[in-house]
N, C-alpha and C. Protein backbone atom coordinates (compact mmCIF):
# COMPACT_ATOMS: atom_id res chain seq x y z
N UNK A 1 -6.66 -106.76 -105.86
CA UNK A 1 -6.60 -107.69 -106.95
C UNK A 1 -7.35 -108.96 -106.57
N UNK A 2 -8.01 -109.46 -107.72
CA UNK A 2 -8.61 -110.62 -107.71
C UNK A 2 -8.18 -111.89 -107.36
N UNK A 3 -8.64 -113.07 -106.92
CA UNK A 3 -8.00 -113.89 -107.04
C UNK A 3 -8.00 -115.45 -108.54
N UNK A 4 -7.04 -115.72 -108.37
CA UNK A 4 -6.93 -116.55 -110.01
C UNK A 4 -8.75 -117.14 -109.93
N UNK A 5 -8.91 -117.96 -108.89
CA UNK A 5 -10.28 -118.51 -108.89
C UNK A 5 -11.34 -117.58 -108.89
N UNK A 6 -11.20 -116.37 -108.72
CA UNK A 6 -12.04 -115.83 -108.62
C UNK A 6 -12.62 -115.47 -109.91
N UNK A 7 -11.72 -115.06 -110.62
CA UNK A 7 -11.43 -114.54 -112.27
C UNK A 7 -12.22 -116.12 -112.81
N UNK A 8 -11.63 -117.06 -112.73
CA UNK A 8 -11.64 -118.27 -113.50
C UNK A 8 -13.40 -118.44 -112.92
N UNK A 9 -13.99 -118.38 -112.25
CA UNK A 9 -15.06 -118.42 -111.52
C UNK A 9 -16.22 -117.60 -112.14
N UNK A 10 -15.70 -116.52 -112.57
CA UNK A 10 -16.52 -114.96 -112.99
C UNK A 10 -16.81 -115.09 -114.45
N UNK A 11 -15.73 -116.50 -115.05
CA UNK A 11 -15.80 -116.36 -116.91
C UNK A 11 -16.85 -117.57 -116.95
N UNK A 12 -16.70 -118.35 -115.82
CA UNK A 12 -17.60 -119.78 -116.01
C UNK A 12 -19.15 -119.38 -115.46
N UNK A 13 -19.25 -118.33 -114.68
CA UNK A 13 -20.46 -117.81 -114.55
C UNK A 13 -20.92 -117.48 -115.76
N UNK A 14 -20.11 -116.67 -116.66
CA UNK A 14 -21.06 -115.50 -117.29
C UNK A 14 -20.94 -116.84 -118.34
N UNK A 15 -20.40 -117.53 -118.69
CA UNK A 15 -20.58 -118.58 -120.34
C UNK A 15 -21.58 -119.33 -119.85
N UNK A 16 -21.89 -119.92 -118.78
CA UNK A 16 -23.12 -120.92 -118.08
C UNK A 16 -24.59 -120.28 -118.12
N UNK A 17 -24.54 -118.39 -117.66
CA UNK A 17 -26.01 -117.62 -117.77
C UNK A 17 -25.91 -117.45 -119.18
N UNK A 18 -24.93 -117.61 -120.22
CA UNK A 18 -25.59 -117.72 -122.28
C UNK A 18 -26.17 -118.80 -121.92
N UNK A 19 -25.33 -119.76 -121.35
CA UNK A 19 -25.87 -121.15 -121.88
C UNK A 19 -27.36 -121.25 -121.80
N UNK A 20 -27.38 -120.99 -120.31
CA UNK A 20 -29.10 -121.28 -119.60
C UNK A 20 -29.76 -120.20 -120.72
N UNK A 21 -29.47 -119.28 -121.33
CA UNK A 21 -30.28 -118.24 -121.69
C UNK A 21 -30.20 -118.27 -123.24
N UNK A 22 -29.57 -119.56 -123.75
CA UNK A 22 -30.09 -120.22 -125.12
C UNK A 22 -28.83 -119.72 -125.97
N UNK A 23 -28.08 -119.04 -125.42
CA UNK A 23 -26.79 -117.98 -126.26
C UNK A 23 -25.63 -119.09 -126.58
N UNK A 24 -25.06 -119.15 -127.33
CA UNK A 24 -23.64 -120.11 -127.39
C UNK A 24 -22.88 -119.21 -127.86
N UNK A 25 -22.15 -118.55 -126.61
CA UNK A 25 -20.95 -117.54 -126.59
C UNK A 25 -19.86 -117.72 -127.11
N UNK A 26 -19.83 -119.20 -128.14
CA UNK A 26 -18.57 -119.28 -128.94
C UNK A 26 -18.74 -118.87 -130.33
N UNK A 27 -20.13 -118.53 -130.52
CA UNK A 27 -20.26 -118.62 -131.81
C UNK A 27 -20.11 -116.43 -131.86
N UNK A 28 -19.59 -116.57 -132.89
CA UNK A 28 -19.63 -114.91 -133.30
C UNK A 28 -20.79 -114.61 -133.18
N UNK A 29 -21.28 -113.65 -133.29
CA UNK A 29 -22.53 -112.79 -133.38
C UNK A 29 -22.01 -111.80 -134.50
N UNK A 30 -22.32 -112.13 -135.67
CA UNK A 30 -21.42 -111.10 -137.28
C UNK A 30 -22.83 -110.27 -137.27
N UNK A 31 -21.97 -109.13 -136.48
CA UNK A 31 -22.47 -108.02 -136.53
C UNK A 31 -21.78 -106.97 -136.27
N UNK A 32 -21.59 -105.66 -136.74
CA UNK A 32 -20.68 -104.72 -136.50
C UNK A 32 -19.96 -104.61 -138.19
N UNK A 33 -19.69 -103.31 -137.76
CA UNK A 33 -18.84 -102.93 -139.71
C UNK A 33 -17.98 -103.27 -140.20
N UNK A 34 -17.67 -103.47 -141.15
CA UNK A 34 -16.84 -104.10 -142.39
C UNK A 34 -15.31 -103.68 -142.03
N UNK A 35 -15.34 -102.31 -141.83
CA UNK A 35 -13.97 -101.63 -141.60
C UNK A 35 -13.08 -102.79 -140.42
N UNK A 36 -13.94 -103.21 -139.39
CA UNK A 36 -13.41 -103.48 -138.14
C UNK A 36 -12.83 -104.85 -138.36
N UNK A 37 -12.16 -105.33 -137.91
CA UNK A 37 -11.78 -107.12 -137.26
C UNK A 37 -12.85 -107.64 -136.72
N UNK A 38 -12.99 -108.78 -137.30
CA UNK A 38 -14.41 -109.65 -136.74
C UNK A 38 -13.71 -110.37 -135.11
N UNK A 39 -12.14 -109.90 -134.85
CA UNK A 39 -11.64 -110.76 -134.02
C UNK A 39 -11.70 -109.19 -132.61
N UNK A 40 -12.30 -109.22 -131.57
CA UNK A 40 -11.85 -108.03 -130.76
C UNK A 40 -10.07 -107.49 -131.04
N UNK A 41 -10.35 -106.36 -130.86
CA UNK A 41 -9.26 -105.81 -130.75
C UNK A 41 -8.39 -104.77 -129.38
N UNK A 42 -7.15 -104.78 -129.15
CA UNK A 42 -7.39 -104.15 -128.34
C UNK A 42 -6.57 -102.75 -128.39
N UNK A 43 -6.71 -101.68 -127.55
CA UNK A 43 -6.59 -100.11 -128.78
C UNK A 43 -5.03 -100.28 -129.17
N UNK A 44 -4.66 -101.03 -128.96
CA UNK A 44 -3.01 -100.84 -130.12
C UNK A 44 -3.18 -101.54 -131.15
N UNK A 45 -4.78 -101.92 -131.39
CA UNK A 45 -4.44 -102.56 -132.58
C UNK A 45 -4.54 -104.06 -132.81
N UNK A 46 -4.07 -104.57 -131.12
CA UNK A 46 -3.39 -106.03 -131.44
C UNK A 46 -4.90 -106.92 -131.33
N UNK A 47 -4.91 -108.15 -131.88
CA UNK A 47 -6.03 -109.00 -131.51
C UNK A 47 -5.48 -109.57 -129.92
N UNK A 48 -7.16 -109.66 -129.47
CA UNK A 48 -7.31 -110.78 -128.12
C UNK A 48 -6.98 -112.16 -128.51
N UNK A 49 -6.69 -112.86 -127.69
CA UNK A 49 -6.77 -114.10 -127.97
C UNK A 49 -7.81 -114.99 -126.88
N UNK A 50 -7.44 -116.77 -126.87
CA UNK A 50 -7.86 -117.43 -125.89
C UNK A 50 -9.65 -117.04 -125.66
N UNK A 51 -9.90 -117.39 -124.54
CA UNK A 51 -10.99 -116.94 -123.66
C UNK A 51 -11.43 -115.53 -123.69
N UNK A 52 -10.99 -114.14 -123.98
CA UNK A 52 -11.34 -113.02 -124.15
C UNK A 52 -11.69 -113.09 -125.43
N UNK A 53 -11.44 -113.72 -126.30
CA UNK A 53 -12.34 -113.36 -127.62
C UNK A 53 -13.78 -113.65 -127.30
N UNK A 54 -14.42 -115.16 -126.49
CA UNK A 54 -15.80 -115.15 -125.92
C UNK A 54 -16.17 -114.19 -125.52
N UNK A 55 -15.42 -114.10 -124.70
CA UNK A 55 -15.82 -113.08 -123.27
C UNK A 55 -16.67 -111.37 -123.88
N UNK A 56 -15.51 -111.18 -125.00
CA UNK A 56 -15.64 -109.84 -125.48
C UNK A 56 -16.58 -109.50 -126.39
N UNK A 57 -16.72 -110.98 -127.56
CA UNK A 57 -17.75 -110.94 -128.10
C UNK A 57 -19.36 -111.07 -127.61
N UNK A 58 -19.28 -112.02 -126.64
CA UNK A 58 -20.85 -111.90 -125.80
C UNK A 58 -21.06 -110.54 -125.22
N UNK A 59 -19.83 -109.93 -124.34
CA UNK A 59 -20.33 -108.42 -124.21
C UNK A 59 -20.71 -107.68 -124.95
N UNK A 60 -20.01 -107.58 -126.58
CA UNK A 60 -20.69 -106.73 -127.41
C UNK A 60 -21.41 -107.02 -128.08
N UNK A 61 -22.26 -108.64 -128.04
CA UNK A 61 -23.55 -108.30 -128.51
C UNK A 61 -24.53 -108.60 -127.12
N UNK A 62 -24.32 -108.36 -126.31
CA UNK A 62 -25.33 -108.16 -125.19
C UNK A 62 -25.56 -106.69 -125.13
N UNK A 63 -24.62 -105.95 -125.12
CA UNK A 63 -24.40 -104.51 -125.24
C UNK A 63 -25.08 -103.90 -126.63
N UNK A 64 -25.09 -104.39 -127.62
CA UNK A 64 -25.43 -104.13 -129.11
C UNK A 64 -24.30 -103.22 -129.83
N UNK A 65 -23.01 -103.50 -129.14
CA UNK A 65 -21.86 -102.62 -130.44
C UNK A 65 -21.12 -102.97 -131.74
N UNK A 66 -21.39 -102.17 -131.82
CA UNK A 66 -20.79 -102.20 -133.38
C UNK A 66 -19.24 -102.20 -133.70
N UNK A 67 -18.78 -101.80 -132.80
CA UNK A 67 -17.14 -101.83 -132.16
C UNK A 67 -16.56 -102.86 -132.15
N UNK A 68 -15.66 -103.02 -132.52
CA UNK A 68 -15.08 -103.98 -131.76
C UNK A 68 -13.50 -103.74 -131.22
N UNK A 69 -13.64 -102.43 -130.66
CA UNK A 69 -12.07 -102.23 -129.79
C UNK A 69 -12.28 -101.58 -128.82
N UNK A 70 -11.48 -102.15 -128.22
CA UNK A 70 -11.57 -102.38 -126.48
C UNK A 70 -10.31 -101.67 -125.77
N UNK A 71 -10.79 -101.47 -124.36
CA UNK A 71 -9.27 -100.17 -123.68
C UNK A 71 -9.69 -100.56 -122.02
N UNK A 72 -8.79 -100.02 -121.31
CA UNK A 72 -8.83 -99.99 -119.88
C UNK A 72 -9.01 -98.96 -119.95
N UNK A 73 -9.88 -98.13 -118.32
CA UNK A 73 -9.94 -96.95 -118.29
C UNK A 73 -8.85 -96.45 -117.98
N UNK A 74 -7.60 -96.53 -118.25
CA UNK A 74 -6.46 -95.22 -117.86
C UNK A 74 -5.90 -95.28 -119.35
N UNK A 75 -6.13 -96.32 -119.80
CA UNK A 75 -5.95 -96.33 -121.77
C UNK A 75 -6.74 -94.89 -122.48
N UNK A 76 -8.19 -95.05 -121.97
CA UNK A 76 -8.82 -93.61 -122.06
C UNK A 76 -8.30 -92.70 -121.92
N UNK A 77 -7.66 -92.51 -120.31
CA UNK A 77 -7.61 -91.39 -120.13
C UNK A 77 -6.15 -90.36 -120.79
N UNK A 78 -5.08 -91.78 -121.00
CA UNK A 78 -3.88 -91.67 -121.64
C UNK A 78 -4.58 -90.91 -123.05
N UNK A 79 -5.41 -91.46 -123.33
CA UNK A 79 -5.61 -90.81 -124.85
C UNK A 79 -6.77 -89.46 -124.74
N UNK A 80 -7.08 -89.11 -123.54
CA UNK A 80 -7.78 -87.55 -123.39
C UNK A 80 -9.16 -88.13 -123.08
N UNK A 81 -9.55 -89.31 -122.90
CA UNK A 81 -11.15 -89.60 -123.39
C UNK A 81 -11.51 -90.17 -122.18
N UNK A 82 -12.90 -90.33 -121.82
CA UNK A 82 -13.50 -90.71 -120.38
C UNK A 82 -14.57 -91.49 -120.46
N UNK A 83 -14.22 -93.00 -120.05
CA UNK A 83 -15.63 -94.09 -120.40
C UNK A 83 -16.41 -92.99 -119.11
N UNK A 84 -18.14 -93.28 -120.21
CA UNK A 84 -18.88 -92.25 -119.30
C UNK A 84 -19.46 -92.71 -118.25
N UNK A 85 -19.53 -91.94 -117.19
CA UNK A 85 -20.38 -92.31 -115.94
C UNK A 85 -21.62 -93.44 -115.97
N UNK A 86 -21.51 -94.58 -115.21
CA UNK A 86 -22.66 -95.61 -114.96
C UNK A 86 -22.11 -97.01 -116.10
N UNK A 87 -20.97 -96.73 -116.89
CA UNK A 87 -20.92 -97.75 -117.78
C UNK A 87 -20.23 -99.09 -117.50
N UNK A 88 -20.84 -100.03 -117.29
CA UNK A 88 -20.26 -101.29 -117.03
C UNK A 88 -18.89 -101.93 -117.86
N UNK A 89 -18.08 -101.82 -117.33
CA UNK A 89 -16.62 -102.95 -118.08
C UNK A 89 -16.71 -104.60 -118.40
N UNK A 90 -15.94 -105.36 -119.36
CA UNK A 90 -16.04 -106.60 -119.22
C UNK A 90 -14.71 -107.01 -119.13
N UNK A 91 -14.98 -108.16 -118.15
CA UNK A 91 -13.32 -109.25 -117.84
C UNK A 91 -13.14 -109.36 -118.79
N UNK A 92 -11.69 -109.53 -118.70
CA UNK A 92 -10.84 -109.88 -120.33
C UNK A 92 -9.32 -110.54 -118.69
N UNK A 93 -9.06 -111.11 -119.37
CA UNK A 93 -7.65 -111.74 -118.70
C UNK A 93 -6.37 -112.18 -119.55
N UNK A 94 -5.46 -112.20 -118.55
CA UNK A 94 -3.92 -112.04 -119.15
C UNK A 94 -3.55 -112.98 -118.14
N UNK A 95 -3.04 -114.42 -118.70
CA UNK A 95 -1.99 -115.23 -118.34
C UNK A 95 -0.46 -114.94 -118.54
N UNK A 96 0.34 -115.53 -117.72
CA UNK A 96 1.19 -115.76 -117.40
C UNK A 96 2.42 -116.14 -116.48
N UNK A 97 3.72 -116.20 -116.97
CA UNK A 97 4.42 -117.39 -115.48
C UNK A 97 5.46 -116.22 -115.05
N UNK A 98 5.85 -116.42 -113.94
CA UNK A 98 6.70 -115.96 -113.13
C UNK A 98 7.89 -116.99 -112.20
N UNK A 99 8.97 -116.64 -112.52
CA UNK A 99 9.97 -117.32 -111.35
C UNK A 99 10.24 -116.53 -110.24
N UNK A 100 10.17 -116.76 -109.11
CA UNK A 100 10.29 -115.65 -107.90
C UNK A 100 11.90 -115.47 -108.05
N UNK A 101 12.25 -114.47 -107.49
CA UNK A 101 14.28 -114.46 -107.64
C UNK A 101 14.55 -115.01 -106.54
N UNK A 102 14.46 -115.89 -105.69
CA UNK A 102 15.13 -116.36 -104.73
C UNK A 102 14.90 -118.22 -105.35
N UNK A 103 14.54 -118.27 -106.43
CA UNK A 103 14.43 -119.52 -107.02
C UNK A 103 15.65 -119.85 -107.78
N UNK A 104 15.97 -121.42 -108.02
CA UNK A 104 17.05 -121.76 -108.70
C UNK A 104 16.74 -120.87 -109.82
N UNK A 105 17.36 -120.67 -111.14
CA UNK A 105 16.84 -120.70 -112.47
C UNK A 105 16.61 -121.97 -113.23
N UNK A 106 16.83 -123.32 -112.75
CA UNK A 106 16.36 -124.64 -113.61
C UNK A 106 14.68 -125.13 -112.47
N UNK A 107 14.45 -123.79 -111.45
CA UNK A 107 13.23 -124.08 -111.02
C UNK A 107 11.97 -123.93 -111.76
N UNK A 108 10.78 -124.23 -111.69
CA UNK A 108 9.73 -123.93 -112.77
C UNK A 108 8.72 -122.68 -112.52
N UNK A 109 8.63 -122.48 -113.89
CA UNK A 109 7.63 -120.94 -113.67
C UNK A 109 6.31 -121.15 -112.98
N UNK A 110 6.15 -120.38 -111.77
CA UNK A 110 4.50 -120.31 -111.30
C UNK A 110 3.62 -119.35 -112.09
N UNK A 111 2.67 -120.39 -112.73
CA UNK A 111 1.65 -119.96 -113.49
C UNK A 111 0.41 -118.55 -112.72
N UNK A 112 0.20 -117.46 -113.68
CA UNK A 112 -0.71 -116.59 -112.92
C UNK A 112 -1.76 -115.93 -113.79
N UNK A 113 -2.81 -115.78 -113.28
CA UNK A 113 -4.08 -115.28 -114.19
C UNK A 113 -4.73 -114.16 -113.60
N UNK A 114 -4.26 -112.98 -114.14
CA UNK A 114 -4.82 -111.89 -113.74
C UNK A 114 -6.21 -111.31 -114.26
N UNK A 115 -7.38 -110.85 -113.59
CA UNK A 115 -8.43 -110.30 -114.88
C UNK A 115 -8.27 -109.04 -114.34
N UNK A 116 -8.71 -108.24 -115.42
CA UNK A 116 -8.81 -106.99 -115.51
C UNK A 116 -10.00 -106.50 -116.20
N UNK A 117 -10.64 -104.97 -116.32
CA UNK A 117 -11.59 -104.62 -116.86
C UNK A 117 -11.37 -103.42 -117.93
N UNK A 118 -11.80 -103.85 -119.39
CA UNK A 118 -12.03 -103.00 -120.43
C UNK A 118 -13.25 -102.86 -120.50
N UNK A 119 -13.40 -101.65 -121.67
CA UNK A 119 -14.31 -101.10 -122.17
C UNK A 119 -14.59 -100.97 -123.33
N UNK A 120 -15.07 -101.30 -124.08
CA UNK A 120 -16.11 -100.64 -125.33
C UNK A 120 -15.48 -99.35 -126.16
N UNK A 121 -15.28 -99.03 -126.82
CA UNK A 121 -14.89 -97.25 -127.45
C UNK A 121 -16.29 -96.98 -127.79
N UNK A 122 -17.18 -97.68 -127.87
CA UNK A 122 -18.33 -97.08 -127.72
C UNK A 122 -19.27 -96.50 -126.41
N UNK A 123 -18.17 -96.81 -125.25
CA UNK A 123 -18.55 -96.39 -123.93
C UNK A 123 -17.74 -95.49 -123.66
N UNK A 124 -16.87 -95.03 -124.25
CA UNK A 124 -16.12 -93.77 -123.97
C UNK A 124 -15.96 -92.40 -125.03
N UNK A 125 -16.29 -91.39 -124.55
CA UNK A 125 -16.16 -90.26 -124.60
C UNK A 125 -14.80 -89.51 -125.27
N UNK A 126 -15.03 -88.71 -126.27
CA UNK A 126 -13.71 -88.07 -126.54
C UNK A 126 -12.10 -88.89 -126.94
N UNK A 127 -12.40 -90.05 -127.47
CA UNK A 127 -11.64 -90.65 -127.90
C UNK A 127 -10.74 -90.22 -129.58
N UNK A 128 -9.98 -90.44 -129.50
CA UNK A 128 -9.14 -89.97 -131.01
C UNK A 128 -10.12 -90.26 -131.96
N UNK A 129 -9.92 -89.70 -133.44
CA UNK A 129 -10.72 -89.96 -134.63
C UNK A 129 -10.82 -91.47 -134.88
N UNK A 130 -8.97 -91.77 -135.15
CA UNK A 130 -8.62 -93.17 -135.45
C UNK A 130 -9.61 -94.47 -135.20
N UNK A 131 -10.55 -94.06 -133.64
CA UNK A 131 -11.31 -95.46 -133.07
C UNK A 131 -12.47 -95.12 -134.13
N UNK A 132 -12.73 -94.16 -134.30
CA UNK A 132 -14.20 -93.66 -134.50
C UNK A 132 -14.17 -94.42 -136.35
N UNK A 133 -15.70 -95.08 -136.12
CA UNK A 133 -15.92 -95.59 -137.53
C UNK A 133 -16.53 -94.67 -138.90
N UNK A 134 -16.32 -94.75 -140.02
CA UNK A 134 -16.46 -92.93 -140.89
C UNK A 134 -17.96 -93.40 -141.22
């Protein structure tokens, strides 16, 4: 596992190479079909929030998808399907606090930022109908 700075390090890289490279990764890129959420999604459905909505949208229009729902690879594989060989993932991260149990309970939560890597349903293989656009 990563470390918090490392993660926090890896999102300020990739928004700084749009910047230098004329891109402003806050702005949507409205592209992709009507059917979908202009907001990423992720395969249950739910919207991203925070910082992964950038993150996810600059990947998929650097990538050119039309998608916009997103999975971990064991999300794939839970559902029968296999992101295919050579395909790159993008950070997406999940905050949150923790109290250790040997802490009072009026002690305060230590804050934690995990990243992790999704994928595209347009990078994976054999996925249910449901992702697939008609």
């Amino acid at each position: 596992m990563q470390s918090g700075k490392d993660t926090y390090q890896r999102i300020t890289d990739t928004i700084i190479q749009q910047l230098e490279a004329g891109t402003k990764p806050w702005i949507r890129p409205w592209r992709g079909n009507s059917r979908r959420s202009a907001t990423p999604l992720r395969a249950s459905g739910e919207a991203y929030r925070g910082i992964n909505v950038v993150m996810l949208w600059l990947s998929g229009q650097l990538a050119g998808y039309d998608e916009n729902t997103w999975m971990t690879y064991r999300q794939a594989q839970e559902l029968g399907a296999q992101v295919r060989k050579g395909e790159q993932g993008t950070l997406v991260v999940k905050y949150g606090t923790f109290t250790p149990k040997e802490q009072e309970a009026d002690d305060r939560a230590i804050p934690y930022l995990k990243g992790y890597t999704v994928f595209n349903v347009e990078q994976i293989d054999n996925l249910p109908d449901r992702f697939k656009s008609p």
